[in-house]
N, C-alpha and C. Protein backbone atom coordinates (compact mmCIF):
# COMPACT_ATOMS: atom_id res chain seq x y z
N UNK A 1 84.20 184.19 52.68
CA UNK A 1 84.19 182.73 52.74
C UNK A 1 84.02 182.28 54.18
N UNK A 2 82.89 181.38 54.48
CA UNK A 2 82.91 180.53 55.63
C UNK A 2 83.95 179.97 56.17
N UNK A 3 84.18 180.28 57.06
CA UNK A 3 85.69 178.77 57.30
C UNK A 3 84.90 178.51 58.78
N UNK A 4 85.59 177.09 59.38
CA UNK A 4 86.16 177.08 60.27
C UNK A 4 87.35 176.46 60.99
N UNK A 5 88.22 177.10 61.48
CA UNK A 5 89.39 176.54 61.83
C UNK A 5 90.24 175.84 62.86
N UNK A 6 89.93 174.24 62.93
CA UNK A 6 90.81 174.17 63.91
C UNK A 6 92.43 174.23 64.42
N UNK A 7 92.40 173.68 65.49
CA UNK A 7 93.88 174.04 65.98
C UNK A 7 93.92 173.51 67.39
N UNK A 8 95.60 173.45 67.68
CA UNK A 8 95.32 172.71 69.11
C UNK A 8 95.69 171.13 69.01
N UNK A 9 95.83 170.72 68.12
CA UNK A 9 96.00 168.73 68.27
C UNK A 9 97.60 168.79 68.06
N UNK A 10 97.80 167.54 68.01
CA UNK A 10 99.27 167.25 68.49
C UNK A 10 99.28 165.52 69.10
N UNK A 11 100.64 165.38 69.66
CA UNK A 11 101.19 164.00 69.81
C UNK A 11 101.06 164.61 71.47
N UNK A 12 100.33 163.43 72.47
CA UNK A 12 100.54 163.90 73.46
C UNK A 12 100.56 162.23 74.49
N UNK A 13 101.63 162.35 75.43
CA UNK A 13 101.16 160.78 75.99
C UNK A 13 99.82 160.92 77.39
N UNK A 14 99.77 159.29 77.15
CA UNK A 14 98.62 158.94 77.87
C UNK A 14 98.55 159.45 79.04
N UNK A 15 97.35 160.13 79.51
CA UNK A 15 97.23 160.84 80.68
C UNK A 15 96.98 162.47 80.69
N UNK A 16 97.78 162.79 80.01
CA UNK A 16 97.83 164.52 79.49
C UNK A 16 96.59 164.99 79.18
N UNK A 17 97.11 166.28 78.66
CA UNK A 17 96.03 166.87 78.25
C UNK A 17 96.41 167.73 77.17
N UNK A 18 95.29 168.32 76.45
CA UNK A 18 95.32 169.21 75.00
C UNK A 18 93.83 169.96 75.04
N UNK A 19 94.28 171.20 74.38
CA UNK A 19 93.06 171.95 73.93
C UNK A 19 92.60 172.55 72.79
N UNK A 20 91.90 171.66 72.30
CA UNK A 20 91.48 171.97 70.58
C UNK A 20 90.53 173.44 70.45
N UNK A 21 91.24 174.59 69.55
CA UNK A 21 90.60 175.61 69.25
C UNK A 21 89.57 175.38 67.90
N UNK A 22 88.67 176.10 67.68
CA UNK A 22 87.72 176.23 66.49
C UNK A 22 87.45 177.80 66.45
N UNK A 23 88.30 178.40 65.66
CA UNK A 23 88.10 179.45 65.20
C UNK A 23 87.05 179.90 64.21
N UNK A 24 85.90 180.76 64.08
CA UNK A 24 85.11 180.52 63.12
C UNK A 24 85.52 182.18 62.51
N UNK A 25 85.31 182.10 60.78
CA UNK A 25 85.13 183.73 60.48
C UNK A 25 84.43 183.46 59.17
N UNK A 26 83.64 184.80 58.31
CA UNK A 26 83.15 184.47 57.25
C UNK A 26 81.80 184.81 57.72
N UNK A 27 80.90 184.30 58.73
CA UNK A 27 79.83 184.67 59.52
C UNK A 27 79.91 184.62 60.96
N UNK A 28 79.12 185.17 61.52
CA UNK A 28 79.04 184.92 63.15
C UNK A 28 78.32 183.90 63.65
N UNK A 29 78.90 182.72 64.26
CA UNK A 29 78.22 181.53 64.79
C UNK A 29 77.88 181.59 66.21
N UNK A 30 77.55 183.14 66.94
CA UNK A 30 76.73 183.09 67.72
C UNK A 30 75.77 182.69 68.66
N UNK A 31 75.23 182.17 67.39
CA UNK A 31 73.45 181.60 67.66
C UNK A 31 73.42 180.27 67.39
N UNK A 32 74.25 179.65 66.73
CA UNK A 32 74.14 178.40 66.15
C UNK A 32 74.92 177.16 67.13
N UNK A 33 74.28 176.08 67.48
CA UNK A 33 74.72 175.06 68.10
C UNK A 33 75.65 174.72 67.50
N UNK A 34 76.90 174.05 68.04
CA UNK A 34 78.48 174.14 67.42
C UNK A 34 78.55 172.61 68.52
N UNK A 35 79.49 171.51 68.03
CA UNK A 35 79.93 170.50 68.33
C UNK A 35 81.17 169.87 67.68
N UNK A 36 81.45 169.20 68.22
CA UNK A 36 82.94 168.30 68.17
C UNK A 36 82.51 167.11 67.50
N UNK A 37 83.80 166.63 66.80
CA UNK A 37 82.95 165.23 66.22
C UNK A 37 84.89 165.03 66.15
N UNK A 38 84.89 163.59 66.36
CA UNK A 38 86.45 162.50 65.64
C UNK A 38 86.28 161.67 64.81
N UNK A 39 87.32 161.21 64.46
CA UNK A 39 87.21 159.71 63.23
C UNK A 39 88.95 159.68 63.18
N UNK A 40 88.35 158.13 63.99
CA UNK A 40 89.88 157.37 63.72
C UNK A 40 90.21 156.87 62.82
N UNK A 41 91.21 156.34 62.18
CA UNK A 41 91.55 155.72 61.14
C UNK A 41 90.53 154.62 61.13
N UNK A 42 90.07 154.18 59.89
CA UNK A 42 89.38 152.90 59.53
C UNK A 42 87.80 153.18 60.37
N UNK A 43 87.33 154.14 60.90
CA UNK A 43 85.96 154.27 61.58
C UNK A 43 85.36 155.18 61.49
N UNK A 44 83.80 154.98 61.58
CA UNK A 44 82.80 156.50 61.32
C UNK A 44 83.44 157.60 62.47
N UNK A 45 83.05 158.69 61.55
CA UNK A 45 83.07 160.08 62.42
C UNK A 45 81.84 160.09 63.44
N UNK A 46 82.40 160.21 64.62
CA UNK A 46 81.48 159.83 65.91
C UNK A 46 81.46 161.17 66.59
N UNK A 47 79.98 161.60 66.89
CA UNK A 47 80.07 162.49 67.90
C UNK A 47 80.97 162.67 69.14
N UNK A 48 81.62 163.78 69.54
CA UNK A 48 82.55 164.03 71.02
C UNK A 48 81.74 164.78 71.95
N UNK A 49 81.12 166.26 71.48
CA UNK A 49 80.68 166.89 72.41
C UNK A 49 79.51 168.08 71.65
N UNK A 50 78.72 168.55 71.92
CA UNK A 50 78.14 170.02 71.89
C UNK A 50 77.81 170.63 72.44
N UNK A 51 77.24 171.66 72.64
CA UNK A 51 77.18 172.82 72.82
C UNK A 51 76.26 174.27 72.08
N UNK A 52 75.08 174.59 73.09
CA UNK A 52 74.27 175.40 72.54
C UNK A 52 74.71 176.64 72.33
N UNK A 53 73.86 177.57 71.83
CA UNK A 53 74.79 179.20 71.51
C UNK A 53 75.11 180.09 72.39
N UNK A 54 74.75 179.72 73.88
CA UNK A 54 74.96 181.08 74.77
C UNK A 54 75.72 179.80 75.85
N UNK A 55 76.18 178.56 75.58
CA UNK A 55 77.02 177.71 75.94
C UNK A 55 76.43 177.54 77.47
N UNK A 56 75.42 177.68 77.57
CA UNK A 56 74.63 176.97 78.76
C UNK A 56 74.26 175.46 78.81
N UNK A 57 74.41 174.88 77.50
CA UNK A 57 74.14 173.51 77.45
C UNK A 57 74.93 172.41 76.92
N UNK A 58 75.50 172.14 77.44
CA UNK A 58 76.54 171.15 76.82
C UNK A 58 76.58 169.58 76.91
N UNK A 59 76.54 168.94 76.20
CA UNK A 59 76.30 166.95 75.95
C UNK A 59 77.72 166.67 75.28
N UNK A 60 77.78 165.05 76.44
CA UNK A 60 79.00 164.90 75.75
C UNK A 60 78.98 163.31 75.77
N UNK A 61 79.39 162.38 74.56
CA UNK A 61 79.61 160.85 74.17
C UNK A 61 80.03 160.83 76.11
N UNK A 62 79.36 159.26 76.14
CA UNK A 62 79.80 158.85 77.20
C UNK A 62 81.54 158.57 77.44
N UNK A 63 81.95 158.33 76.14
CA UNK A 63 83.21 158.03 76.35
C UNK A 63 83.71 159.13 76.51
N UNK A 64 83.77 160.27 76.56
CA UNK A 64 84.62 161.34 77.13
C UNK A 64 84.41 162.28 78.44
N UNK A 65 83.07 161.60 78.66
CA UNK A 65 82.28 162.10 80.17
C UNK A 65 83.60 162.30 81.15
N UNK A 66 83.36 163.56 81.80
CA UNK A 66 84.42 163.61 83.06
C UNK A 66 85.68 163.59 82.61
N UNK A 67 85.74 164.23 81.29
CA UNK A 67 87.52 163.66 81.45
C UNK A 67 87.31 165.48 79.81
N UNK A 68 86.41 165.62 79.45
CA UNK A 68 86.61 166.33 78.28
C UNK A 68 85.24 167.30 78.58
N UNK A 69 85.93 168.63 78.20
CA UNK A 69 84.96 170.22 78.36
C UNK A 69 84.56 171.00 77.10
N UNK A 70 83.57 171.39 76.70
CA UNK A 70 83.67 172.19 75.84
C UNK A 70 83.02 173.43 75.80
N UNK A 71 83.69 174.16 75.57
CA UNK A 71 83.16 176.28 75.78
C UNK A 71 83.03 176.44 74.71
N UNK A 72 82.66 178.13 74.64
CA UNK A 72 82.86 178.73 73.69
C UNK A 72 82.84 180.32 74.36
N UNK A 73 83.61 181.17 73.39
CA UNK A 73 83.33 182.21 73.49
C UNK A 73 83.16 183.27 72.47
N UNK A 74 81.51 183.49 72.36
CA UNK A 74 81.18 184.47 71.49
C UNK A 74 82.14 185.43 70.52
N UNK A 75 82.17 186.18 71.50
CA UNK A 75 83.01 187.25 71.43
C UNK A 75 83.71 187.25 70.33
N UNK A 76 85.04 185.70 70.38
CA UNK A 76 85.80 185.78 70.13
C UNK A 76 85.03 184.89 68.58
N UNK A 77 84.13 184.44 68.61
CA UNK A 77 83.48 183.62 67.97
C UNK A 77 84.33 182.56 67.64
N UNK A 78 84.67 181.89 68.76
CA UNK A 78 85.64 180.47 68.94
C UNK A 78 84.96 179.53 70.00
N UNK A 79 85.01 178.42 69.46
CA UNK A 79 84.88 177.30 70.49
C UNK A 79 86.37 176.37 70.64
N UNK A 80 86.23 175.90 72.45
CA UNK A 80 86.87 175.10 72.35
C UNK A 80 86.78 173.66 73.06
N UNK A 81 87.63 172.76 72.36
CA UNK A 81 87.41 171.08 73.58
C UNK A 81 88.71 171.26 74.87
N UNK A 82 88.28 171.14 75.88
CA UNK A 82 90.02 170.91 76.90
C UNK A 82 89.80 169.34 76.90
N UNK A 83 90.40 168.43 76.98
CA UNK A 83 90.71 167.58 77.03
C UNK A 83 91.96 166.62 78.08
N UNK A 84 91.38 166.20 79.09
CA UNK A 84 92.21 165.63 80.07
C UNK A 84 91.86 164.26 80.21
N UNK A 85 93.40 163.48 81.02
CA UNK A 85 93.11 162.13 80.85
C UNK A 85 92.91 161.45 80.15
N UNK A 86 93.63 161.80 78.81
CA UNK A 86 93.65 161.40 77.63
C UNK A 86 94.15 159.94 77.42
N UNK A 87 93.08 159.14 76.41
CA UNK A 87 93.98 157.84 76.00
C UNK A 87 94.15 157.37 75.13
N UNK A 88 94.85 156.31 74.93
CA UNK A 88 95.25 155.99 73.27
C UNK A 88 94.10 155.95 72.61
N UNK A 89 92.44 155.90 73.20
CA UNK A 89 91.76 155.57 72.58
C UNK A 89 91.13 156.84 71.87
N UNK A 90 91.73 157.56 72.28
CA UNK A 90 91.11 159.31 72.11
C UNK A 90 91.72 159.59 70.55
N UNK A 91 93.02 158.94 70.22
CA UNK A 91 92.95 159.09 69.29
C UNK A 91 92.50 159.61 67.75
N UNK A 92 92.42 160.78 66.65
CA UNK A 92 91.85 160.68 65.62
C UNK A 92 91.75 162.04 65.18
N UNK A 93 91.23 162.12 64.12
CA UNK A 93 91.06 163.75 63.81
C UNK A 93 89.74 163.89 64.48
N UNK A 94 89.99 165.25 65.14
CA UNK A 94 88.97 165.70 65.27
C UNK A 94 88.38 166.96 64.74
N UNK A 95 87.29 167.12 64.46
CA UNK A 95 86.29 168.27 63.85
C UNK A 95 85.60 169.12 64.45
N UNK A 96 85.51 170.62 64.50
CA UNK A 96 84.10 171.59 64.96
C UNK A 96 83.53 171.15 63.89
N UNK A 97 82.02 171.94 64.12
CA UNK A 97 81.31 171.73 63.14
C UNK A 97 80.14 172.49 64.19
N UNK A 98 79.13 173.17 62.85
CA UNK A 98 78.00 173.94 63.46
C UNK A 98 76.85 173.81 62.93
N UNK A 99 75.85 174.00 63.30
CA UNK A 99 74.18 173.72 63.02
C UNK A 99 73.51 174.87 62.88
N UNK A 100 73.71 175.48 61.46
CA UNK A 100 73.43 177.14 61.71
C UNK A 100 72.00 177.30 61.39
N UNK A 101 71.16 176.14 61.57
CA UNK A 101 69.80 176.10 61.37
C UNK A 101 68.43 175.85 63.21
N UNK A 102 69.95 175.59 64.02
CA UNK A 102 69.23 175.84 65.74
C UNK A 102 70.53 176.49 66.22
N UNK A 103 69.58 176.89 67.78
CA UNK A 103 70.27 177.45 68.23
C UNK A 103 70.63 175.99 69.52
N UNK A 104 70.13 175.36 69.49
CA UNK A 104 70.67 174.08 70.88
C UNK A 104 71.22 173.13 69.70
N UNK A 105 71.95 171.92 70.51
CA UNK A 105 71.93 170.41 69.47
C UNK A 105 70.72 169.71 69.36
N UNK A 106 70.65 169.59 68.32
CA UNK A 106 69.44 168.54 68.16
C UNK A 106 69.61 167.34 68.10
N UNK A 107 70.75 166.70 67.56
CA UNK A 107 71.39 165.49 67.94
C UNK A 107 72.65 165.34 68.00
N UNK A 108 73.46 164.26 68.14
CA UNK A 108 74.12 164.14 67.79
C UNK A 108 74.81 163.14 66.36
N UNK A 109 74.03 163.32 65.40
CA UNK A 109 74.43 162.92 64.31
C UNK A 109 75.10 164.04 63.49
N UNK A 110 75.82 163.78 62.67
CA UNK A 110 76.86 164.08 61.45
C UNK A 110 75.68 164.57 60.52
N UNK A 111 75.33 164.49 60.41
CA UNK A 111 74.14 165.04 58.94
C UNK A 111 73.66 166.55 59.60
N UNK A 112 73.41 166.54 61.00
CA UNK A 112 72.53 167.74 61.05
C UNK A 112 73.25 168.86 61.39
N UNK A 113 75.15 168.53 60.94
CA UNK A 113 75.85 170.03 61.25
C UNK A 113 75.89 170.58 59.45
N UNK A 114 75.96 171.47 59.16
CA UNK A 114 76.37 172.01 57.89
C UNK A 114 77.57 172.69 57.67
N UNK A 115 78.29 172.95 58.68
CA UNK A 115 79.27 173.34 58.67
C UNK A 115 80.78 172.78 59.54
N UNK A 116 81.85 172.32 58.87
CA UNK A 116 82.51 171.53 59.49
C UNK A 116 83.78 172.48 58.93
N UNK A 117 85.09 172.12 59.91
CA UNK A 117 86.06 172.33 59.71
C UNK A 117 87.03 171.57 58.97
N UNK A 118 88.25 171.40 58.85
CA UNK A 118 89.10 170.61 58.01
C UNK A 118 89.76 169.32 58.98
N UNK A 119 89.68 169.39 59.92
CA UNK A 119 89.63 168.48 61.20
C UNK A 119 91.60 169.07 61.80
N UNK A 120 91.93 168.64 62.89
CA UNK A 120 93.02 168.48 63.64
C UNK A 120 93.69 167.23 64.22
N UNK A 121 95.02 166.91 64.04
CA UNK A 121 94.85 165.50 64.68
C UNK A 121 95.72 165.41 66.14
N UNK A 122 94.64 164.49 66.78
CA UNK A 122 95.24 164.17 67.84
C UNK A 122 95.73 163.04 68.08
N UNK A 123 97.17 162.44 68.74
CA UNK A 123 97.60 161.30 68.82
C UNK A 123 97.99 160.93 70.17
N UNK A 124 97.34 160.55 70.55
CA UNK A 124 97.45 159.89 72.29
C UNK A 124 98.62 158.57 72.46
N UNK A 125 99.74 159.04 72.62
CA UNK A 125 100.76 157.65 73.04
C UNK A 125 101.08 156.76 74.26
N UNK A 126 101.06 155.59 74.56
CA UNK A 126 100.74 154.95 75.52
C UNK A 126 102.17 154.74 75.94
């Protein structure tokens, strides 16, 4: 069975920081462009970040520019978000999710991952 698993969210106050894991098993996501996506209560699931397969390329929503990272490591066939300077607005579950049909992002829309996790939540307190 495919999975992927996150981990890593939590209640954290404004300013801090957190680091969301995405464990993948079932296949090797290697090769496949892998990204972050959130959704706050009451709003679409919005792109956060991606990331190509040998993690040389990484795009990230303006709103988290400079303040949020995302790796991966093969190996371990895990990606992850670090997340600093966190704010209430950061708020929401967030999701991996992978594109096992490229190896870069091709966008950042919700339709072109096929594979998503069960999400994690993060709660930023002011």
């Amino acid at each position: 069975q495919v999975q992927l698993v996150e981990s890593g969210g939590g209640l954290v106050q404004a300013g801090g920081s957190l680091r969301l894991s995405c464990a993948a098993s079932g296949r090797t996501f290697s090769e496949d462009a892998m990204g972050w996506f959130r959704q706050a209560p009451g709003k679409e699931r919005e792109f956060v970040a991606a990331i190509n397969w040998s993690g040389g390329g990484r795009f990230y929503a303006d709103s988290v520019k400079g303040r949020f990272t995302i790796s991966r490591d093969n190996a371990k066939n895990t990606m992850y978000l670090q997340m600093n300077s966190l704010k209430v607005e950061d708020t929401a579950v967030y999701y991996c999710a992978a594109d096992s049909r490229s190896h870069s992002p091709r966008s950042s829309q919700v339709p072109q991952y096929d594979y998503w996790g069960q999400g994690t939540q993060v709660t930023v307190s002011s």
